[in-house]
PDB file of N, CA and C in Angstrom:
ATOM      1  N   UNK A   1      19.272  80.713 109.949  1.00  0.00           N
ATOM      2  CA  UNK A   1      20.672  80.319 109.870  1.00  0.00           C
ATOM      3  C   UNK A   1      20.771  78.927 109.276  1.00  0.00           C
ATOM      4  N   UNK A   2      21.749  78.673 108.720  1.00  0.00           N
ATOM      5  CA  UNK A   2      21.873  77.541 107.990  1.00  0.00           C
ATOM      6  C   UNK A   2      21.995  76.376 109.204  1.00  0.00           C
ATOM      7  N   UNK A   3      21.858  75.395 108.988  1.00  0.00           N
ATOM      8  CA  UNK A   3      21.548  74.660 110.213  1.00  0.00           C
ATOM      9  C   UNK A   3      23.346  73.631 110.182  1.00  0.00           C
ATOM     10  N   UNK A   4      24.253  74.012 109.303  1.00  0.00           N
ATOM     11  CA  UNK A   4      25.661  73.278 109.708  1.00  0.00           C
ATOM     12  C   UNK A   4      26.484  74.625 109.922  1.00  0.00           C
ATOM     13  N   UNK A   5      26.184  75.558 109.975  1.00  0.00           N
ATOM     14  CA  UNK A   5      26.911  76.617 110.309  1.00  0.00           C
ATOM     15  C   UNK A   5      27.537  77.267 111.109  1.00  0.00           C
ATOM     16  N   UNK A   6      28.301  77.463 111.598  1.00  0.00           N
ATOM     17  CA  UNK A   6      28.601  77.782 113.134  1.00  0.00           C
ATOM     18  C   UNK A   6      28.757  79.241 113.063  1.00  0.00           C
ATOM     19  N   UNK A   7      29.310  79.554 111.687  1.00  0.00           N
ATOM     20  CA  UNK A   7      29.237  81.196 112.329  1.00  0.00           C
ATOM     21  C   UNK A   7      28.450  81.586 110.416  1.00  0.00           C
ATOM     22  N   UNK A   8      27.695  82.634 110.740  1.00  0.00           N
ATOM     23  CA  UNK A   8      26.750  83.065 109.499  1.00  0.00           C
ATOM     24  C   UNK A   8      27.036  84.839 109.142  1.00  0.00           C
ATOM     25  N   UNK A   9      26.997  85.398 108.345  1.00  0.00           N
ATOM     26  CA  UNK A   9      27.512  86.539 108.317  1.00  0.00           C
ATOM     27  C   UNK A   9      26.129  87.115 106.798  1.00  0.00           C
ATOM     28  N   UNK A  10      25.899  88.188 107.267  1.00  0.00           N
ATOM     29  CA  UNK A  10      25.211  88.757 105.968  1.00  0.00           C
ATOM     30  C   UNK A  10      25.910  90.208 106.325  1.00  0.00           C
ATOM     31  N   UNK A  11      25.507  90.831 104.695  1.00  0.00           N
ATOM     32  CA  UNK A  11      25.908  92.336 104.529  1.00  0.00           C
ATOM     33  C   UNK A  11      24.424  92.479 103.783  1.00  0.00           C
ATOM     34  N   UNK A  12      23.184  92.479 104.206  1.00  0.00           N
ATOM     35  CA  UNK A  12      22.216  92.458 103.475  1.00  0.00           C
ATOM     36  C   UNK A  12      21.658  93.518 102.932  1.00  0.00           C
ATOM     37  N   UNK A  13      22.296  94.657 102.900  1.00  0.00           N
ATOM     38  CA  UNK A  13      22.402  95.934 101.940  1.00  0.00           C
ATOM     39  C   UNK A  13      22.634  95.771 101.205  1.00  0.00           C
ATOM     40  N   UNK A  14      23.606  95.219 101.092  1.00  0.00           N
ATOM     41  CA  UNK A  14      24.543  94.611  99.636  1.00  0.00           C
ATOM     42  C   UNK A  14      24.093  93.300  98.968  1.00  0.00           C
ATOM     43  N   UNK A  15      24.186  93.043  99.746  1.00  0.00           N
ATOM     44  CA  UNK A  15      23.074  90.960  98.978  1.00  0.00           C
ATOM     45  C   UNK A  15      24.344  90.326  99.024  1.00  0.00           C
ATOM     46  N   UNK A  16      25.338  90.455 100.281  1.00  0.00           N
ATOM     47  CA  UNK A  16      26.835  90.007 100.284  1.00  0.00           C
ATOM     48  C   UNK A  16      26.585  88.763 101.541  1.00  0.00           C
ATOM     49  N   UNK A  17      27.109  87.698 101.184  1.00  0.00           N
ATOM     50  CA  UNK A  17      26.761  86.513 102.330  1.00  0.00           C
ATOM     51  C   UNK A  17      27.893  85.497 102.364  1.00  0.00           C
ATOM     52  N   UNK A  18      27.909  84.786 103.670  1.00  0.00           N
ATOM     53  CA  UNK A  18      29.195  84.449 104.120  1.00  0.00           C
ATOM     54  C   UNK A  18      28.949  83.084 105.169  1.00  0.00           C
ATOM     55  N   UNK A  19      29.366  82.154 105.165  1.00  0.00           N
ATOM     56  CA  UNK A  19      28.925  81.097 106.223  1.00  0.00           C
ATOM     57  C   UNK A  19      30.059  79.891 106.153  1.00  0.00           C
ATOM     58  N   UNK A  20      30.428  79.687 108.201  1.00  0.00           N
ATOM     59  CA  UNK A  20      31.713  79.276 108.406  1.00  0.00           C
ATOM     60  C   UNK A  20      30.707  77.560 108.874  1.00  0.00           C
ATOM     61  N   UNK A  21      31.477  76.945 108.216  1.00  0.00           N
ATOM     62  CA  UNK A  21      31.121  75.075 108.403  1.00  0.00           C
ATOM     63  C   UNK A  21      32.011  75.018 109.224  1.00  0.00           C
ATOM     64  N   UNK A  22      32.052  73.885 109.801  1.00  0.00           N
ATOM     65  CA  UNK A  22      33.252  73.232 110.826  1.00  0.00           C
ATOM     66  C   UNK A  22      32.809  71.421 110.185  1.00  0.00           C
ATOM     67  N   UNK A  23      34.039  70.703 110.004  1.00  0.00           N
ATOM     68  CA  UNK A  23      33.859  69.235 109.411  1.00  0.00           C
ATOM     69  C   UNK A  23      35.509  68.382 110.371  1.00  0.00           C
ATOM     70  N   UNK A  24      34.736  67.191 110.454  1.00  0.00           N
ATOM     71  CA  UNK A  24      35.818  66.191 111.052  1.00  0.00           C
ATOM     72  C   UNK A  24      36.083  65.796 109.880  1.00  0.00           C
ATOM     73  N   UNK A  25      37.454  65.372 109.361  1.00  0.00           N
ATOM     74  CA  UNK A  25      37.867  64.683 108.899  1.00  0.00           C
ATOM     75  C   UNK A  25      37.952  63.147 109.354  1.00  0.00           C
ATOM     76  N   UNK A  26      37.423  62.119 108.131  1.00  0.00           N
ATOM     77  CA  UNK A  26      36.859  60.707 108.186  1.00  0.00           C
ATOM     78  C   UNK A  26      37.798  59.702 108.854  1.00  0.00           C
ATOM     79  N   UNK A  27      39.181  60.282 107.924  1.00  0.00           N
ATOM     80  CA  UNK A  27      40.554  59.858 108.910  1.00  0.00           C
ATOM     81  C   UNK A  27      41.781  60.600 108.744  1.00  0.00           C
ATOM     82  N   UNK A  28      42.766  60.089 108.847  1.00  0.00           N
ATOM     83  CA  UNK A  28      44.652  61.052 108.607  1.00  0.00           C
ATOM     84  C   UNK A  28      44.580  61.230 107.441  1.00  0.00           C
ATOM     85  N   UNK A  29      44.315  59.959 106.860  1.00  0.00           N
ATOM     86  CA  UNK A  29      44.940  60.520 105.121  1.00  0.00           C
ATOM     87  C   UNK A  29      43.582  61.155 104.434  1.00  0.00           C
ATOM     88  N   UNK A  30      42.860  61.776 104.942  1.00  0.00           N
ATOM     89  CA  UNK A  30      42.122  62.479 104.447  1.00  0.00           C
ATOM     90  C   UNK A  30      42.494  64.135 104.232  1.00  0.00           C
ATOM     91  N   UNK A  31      42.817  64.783 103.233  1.00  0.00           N
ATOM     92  CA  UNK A  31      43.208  66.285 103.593  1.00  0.00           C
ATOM     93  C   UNK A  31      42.611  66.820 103.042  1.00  0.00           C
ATOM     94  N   UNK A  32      42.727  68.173 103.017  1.00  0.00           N
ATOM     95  CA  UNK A  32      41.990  69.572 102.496  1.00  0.00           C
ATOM     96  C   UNK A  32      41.299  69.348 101.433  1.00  0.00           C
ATOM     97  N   UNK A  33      42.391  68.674 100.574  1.00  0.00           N
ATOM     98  CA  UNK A  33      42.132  68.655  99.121  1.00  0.00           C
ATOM     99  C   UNK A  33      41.249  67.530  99.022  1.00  0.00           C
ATOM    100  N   UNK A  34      41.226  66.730  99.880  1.00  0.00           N
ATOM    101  CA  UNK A  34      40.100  65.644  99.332  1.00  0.00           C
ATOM    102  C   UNK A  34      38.476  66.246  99.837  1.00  0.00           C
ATOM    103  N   UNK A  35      38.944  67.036 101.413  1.00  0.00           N
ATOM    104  CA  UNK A  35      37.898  67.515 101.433  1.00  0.00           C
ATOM    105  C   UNK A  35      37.434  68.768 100.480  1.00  0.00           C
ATOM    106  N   UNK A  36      38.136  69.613  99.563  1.00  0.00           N
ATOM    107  CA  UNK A  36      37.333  70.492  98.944  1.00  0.00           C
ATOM    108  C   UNK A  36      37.192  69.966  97.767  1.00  0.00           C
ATOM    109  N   UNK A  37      37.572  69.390  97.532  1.00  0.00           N
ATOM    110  CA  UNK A  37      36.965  68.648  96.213  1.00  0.00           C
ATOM    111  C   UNK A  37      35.184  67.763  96.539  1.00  0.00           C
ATOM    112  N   UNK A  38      35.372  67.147  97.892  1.00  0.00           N
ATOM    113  CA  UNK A  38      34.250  66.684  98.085  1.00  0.00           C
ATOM    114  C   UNK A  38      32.965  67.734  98.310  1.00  0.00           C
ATOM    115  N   UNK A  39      33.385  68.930  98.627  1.00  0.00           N
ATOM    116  CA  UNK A  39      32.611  69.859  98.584  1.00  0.00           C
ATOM    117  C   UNK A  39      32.403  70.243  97.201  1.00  0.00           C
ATOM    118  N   UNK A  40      32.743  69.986  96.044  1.00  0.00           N
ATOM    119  CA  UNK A  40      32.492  70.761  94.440  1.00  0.00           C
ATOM    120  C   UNK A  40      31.478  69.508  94.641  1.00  0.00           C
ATOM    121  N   UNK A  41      31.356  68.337  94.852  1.00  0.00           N
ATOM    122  CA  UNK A  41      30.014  67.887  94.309  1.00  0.00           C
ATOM    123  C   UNK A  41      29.188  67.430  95.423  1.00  0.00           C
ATOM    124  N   UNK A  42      29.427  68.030  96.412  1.00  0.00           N
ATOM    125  CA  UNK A  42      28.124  68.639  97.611  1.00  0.00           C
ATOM    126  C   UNK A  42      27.276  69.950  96.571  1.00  0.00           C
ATOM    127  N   UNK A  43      28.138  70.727  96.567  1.00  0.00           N
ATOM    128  CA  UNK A  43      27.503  72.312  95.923  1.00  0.00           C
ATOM    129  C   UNK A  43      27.265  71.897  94.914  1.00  0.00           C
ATOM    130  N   UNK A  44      27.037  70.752  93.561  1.00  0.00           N
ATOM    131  CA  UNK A  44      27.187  71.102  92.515  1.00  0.00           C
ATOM    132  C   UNK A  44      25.623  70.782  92.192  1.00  0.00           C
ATOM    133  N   UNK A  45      24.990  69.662  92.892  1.00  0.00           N
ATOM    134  CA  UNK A  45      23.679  69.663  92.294  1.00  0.00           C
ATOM    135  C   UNK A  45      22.721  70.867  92.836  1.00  0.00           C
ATOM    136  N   UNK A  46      22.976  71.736  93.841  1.00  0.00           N
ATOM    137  CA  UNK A  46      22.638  72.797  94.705  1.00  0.00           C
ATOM    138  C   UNK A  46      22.218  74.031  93.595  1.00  0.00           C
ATOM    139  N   UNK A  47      23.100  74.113  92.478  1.00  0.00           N
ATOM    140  CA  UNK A  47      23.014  75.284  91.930  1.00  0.00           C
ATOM    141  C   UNK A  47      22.952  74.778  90.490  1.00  0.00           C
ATOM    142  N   UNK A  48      21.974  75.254  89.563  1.00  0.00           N
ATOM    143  CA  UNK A  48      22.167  74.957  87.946  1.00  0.00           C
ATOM    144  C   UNK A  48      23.194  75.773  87.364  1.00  0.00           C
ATOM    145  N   UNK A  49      23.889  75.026  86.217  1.00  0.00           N
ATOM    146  CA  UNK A  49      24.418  74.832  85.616  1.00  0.00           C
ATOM    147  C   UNK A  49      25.884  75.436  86.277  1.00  0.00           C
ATOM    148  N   UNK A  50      26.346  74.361  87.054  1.00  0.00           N
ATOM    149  CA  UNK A  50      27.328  75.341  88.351  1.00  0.00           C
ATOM    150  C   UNK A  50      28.421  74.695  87.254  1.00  0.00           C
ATOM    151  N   UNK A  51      29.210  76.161  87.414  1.00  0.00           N
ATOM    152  CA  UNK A  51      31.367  76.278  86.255  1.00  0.00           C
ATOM    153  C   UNK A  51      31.573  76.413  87.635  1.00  0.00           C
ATOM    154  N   UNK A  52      32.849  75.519  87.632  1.00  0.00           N
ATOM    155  CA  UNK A  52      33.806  75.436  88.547  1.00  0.00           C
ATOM    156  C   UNK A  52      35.319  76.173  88.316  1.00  0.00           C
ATOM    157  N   UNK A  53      35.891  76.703  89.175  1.00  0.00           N
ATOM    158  CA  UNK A  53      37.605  76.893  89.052  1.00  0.00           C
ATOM    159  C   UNK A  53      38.091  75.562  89.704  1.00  0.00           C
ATOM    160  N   UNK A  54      39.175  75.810  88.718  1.00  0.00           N
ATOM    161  CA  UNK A  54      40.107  74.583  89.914  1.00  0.00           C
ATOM    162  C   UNK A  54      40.479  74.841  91.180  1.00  0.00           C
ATOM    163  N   UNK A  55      40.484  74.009  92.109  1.00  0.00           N
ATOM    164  CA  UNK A  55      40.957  73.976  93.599  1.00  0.00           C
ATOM    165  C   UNK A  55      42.181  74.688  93.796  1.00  0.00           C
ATOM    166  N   UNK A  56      42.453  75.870  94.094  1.00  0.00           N
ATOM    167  CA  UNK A  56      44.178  76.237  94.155  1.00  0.00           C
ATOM    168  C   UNK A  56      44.818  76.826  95.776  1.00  0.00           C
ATOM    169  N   UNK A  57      46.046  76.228  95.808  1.00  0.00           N
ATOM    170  CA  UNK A  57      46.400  76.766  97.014  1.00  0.00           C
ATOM    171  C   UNK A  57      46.505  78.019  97.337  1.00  0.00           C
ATOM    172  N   UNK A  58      46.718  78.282  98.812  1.00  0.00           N
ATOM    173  CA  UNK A  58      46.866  79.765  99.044  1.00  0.00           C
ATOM    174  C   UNK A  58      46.966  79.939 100.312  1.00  0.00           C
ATOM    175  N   UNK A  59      47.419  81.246 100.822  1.00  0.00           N
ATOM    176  CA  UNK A  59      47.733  81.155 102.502  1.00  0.00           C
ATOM    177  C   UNK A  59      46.863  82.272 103.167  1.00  0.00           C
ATOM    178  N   UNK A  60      46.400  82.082 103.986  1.00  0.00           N
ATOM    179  CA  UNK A  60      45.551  83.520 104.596  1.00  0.00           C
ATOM    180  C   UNK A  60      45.823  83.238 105.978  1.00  0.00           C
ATOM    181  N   UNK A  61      46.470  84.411 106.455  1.00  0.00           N
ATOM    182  CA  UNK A  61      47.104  84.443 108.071  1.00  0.00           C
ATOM    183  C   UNK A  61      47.673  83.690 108.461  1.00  0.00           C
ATOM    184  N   UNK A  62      48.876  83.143 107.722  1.00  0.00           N
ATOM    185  CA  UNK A  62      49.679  81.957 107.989  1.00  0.00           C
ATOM    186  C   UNK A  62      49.278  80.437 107.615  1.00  0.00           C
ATOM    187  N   UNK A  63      47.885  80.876 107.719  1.00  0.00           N
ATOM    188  CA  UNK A  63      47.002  79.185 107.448  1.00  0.00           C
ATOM    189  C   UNK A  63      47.321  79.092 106.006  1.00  0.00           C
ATOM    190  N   UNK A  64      47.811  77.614 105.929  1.00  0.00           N
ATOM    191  CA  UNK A  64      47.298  77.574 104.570  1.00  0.00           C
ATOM    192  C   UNK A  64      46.184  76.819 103.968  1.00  0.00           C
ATOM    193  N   UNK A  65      45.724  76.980 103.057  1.00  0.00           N
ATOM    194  CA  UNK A  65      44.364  77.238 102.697  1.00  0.00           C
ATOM    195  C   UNK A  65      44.052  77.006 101.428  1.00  0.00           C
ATOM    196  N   UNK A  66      42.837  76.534 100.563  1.00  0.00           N
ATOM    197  CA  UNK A  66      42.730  76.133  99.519  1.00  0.00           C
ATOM    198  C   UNK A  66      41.208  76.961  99.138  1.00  0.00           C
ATOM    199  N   UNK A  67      41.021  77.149  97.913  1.00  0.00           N
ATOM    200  CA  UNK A  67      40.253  77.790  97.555  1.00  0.00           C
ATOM    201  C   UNK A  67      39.523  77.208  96.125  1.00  0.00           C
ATOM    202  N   UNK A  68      38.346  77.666  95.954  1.00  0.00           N
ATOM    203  CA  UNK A  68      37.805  77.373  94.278  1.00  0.00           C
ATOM    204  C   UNK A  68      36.171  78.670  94.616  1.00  0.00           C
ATOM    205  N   UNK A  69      36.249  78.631  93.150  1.00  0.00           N
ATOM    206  CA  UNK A  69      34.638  79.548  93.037  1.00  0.00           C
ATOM    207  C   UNK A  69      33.579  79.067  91.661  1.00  0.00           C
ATOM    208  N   UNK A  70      32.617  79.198  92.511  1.00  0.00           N
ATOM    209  CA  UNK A  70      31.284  78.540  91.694  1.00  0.00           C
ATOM    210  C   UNK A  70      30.373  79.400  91.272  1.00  0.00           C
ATOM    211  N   UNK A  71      30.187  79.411  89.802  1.00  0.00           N
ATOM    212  CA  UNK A  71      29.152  80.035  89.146  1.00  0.00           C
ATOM    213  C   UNK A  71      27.576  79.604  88.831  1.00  0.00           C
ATOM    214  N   UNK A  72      26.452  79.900  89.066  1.00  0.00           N
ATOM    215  CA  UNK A  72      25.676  79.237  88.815  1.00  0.00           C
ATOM    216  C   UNK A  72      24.144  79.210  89.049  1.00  0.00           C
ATOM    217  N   UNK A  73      22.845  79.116  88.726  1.00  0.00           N
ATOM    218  CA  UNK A  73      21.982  79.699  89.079  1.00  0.00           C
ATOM    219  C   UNK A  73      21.091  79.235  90.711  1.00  0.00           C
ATOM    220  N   UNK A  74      21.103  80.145  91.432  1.00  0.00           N
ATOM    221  CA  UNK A  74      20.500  79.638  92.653  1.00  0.00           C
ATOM    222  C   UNK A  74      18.985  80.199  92.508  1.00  0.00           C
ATOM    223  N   UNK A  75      18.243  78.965  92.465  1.00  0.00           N
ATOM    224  CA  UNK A  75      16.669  79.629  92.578  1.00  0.00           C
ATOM    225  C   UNK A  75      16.828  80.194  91.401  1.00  0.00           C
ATOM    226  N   UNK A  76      16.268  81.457  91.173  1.00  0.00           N
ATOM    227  CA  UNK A  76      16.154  82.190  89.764  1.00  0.00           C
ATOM    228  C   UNK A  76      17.242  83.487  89.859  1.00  0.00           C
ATOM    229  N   UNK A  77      18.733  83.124  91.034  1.00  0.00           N
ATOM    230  CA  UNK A  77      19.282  84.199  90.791  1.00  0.00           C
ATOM    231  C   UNK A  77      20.449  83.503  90.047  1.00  0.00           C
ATOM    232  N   UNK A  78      21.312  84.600  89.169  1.00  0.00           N
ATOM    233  CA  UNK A  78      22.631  84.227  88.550  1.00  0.00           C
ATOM    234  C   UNK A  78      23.228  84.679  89.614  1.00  0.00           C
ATOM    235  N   UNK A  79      24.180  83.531  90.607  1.00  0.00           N
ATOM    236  CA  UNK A  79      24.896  83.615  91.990  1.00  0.00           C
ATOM    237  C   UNK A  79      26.299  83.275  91.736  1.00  0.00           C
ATOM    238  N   UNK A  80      26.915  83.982  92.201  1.00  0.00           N
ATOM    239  CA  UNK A  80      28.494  83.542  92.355  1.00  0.00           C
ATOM    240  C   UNK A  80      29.080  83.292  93.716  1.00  0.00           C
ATOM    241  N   UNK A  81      29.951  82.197  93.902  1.00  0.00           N
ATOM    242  CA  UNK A  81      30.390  81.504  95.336  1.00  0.00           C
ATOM    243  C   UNK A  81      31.777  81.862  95.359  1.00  0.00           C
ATOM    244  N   UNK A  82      32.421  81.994  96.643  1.00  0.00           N
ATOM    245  CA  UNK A  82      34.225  81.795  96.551  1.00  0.00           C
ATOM    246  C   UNK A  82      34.029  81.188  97.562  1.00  0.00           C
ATOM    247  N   UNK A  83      34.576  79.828  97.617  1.00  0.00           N
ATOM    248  CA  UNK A  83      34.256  79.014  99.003  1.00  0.00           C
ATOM    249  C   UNK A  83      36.345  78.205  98.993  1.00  0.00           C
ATOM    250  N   UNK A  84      36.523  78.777 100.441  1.00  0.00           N
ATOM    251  CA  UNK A  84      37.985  78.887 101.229  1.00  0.00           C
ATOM    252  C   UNK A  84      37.384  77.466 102.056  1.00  0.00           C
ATOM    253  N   UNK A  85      38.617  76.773 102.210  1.00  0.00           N
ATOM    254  CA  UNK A  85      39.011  75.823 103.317  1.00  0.00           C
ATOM    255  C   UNK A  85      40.439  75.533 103.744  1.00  0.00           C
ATOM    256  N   UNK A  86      40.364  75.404 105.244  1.00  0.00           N
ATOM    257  CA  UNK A  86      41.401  75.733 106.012  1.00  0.00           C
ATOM    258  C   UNK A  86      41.116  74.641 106.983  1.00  0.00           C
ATOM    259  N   UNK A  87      42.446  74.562 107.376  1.00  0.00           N
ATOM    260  CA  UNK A  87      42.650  73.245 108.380  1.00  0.00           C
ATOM    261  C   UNK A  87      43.573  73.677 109.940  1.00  0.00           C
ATOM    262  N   UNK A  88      42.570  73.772 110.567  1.00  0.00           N
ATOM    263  CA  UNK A  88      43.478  74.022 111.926  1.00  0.00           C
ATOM    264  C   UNK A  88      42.718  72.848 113.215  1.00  0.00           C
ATOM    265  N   UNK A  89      44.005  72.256 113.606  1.00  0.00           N
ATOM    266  CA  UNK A  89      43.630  71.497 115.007  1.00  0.00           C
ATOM    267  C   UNK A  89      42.861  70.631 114.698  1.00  0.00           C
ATOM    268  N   UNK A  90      43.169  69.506 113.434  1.00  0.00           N
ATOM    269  CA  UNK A  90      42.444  68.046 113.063  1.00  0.00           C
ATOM    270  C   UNK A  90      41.401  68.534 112.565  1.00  0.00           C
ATOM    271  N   UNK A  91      40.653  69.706 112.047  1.00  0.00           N
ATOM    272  CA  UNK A  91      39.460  70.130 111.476  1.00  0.00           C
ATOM    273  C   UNK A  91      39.818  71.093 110.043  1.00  0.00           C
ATOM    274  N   UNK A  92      38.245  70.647 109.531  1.00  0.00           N
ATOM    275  CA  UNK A  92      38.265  71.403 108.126  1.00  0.00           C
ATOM    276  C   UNK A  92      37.694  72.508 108.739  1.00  0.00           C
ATOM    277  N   UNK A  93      37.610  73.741 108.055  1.00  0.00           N
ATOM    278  CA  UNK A  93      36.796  75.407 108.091  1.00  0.00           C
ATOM    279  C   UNK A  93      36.471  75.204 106.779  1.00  0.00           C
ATOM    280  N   UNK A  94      35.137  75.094 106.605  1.00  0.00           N
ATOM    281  CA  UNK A  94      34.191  75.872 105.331  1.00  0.00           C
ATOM    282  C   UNK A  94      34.406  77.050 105.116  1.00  0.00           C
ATOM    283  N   UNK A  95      34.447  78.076 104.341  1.00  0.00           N
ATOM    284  CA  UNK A  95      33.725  79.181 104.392  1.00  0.00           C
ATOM    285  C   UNK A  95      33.509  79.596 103.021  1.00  0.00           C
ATOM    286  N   UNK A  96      32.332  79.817 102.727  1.00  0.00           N
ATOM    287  CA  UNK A  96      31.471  79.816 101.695  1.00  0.00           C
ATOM    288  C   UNK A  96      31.080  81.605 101.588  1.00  0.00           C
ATOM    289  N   UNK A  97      31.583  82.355 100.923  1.00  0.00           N
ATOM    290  CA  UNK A  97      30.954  83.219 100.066  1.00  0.00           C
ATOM    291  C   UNK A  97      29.922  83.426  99.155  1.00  0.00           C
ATOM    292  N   UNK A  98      29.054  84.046  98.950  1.00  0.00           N
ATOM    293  CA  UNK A  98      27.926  83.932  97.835  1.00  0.00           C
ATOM    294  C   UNK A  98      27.469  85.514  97.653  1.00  0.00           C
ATOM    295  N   UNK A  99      27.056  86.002  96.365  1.00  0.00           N
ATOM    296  CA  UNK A  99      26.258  87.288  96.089  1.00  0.00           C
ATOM    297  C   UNK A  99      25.924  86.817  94.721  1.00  0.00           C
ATOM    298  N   UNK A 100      25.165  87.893  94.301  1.00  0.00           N
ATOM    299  CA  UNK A 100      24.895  87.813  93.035  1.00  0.00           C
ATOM    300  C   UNK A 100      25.637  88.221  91.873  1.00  0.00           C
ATOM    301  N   UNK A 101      25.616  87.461  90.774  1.00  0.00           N
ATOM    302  CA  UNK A 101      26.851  88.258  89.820  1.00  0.00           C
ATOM    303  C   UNK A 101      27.017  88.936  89.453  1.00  0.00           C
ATOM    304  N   UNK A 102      26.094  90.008  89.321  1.00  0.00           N
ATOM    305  CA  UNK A 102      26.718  91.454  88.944  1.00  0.00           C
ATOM    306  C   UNK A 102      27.165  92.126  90.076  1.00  0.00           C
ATOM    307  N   UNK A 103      27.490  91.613  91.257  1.00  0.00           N
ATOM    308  CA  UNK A 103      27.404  92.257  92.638  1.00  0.00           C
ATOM    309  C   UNK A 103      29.478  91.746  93.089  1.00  0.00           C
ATOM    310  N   UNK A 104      29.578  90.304  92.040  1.00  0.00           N
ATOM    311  CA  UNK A 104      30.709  89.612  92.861  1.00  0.00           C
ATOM    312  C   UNK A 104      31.993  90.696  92.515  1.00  0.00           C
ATOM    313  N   UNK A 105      32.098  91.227  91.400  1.00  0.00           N
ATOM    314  CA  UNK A 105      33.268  92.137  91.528  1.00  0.00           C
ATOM    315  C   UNK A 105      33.499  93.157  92.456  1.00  0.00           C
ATOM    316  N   UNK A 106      32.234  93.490  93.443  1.00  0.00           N
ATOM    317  CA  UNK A 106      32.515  94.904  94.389  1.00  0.00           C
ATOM    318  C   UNK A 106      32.606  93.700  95.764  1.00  0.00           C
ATOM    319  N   UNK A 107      31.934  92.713  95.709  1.00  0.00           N
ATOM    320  CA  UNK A 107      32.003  91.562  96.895  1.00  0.00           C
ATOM    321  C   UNK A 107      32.896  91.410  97.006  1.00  0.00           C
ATOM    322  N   UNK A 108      33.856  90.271  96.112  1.00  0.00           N
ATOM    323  CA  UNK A 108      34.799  89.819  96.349  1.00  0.00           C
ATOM    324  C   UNK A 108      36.072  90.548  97.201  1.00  0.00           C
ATOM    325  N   UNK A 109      36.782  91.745  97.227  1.00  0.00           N
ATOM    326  CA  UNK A 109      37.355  92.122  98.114  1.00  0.00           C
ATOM    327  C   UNK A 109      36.910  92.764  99.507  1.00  0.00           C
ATOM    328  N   UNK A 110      35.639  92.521  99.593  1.00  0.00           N
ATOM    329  CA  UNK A 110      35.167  92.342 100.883  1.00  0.00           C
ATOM    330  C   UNK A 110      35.329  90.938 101.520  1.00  0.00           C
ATOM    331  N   UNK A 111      34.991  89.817 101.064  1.00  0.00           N
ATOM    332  CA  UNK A 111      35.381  88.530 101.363  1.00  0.00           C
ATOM    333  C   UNK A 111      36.436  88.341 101.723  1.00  0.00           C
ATOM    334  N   UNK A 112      37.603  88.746 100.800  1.00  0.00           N
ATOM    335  CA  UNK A 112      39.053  88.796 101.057  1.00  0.00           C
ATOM    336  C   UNK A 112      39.284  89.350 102.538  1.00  0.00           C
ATOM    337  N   UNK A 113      38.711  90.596 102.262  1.00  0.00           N
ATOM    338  CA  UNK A 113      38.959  91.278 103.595  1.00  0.00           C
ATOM    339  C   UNK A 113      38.713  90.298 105.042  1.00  0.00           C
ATOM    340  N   UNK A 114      37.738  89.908 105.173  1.00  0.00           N
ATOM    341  CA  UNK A 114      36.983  88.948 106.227  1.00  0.00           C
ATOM    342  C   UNK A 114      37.703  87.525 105.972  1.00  0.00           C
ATOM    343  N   UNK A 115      38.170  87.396 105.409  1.00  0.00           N
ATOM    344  CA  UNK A 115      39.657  85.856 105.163  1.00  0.00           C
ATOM    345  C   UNK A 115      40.522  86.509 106.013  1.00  0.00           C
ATOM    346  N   UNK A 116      40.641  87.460 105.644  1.00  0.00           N
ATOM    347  CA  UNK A 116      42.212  88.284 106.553  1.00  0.00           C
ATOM    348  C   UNK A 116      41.938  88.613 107.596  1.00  0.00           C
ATOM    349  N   UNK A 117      40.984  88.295 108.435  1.00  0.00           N
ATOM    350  CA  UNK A 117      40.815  88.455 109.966  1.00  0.00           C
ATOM    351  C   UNK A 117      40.806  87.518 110.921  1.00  0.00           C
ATOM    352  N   UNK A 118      40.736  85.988 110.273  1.00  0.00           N
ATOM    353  CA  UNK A 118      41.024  85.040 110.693  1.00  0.00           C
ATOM    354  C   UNK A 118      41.680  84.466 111.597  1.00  0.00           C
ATOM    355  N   UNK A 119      41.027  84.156 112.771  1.00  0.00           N
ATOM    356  CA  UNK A 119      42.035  83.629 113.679  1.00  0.00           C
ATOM    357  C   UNK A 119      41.882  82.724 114.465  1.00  0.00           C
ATOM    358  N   UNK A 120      42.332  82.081 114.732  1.00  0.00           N
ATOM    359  CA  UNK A 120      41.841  80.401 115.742  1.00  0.00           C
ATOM    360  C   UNK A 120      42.486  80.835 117.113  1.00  0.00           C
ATOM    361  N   UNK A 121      41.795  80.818 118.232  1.00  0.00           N
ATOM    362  CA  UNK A 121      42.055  81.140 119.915  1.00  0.00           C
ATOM    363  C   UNK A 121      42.600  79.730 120.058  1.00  0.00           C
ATOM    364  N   UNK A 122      43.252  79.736 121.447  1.00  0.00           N
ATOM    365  CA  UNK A 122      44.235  78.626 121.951  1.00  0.00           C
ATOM    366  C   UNK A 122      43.349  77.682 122.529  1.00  0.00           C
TER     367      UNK A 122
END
């Protein structure tokens, strides 16, 4: 298990993978967006020759939520990322998607799916 992870998810039939971070924010005026941006150049020396999307908003289960996806070689695989962050109760949520690229078009609405189950207890 990844050792900042709190919750880890594989579909390892598929080569489909999934892993939930938890992060304090440094202070107030720190938000989403500063934190997912600080995450594009956490991930970026991680993977060669990593293409970025831009950061874009979005809502999943009321949360709203920001998103981007990373292309790029991990080790000797061609890997594709969709990595979501969400802010509930003074905290960031990681969650990092990854498969391989010929794999991300049947992945990706599995990911989606597992965004949409989302839920923070009281």
């Amino acid at each position: 298990m990844n050792k900042d992870a709190v919750i880890e998810m594989k579909l390892v039939s598929k080569g489909f993978y999934m892993l939930v971070a938890e992060a304090t924010p440094p202070n107030a005026e720190y938000t989403l967006g500063h934190y997912m941006e600080f995450l594009k150049k956490v991930v970026e020396p991680m993977v060669t020759s990593a293409e970025f999307t831009e950061v874009s908003d979005t809502v999943i289960n009321d949360f709203s939520a920001k998103q981007f996806e990373m292309s790029g070689t991990l080790g000797r695989v061609e890997t594709e990322f969709f990595i979501t962050g969400l802010e509930h109760d003074g905290m960031f949520y990681q969650l990092t998607a990854w498969t391989g690229k010929t794999k991300y078009a049947e992945a990706k609405p599995v990911f989606d799916g597992i965004l949409e189950t989302i839920t923070f207890g009281s």
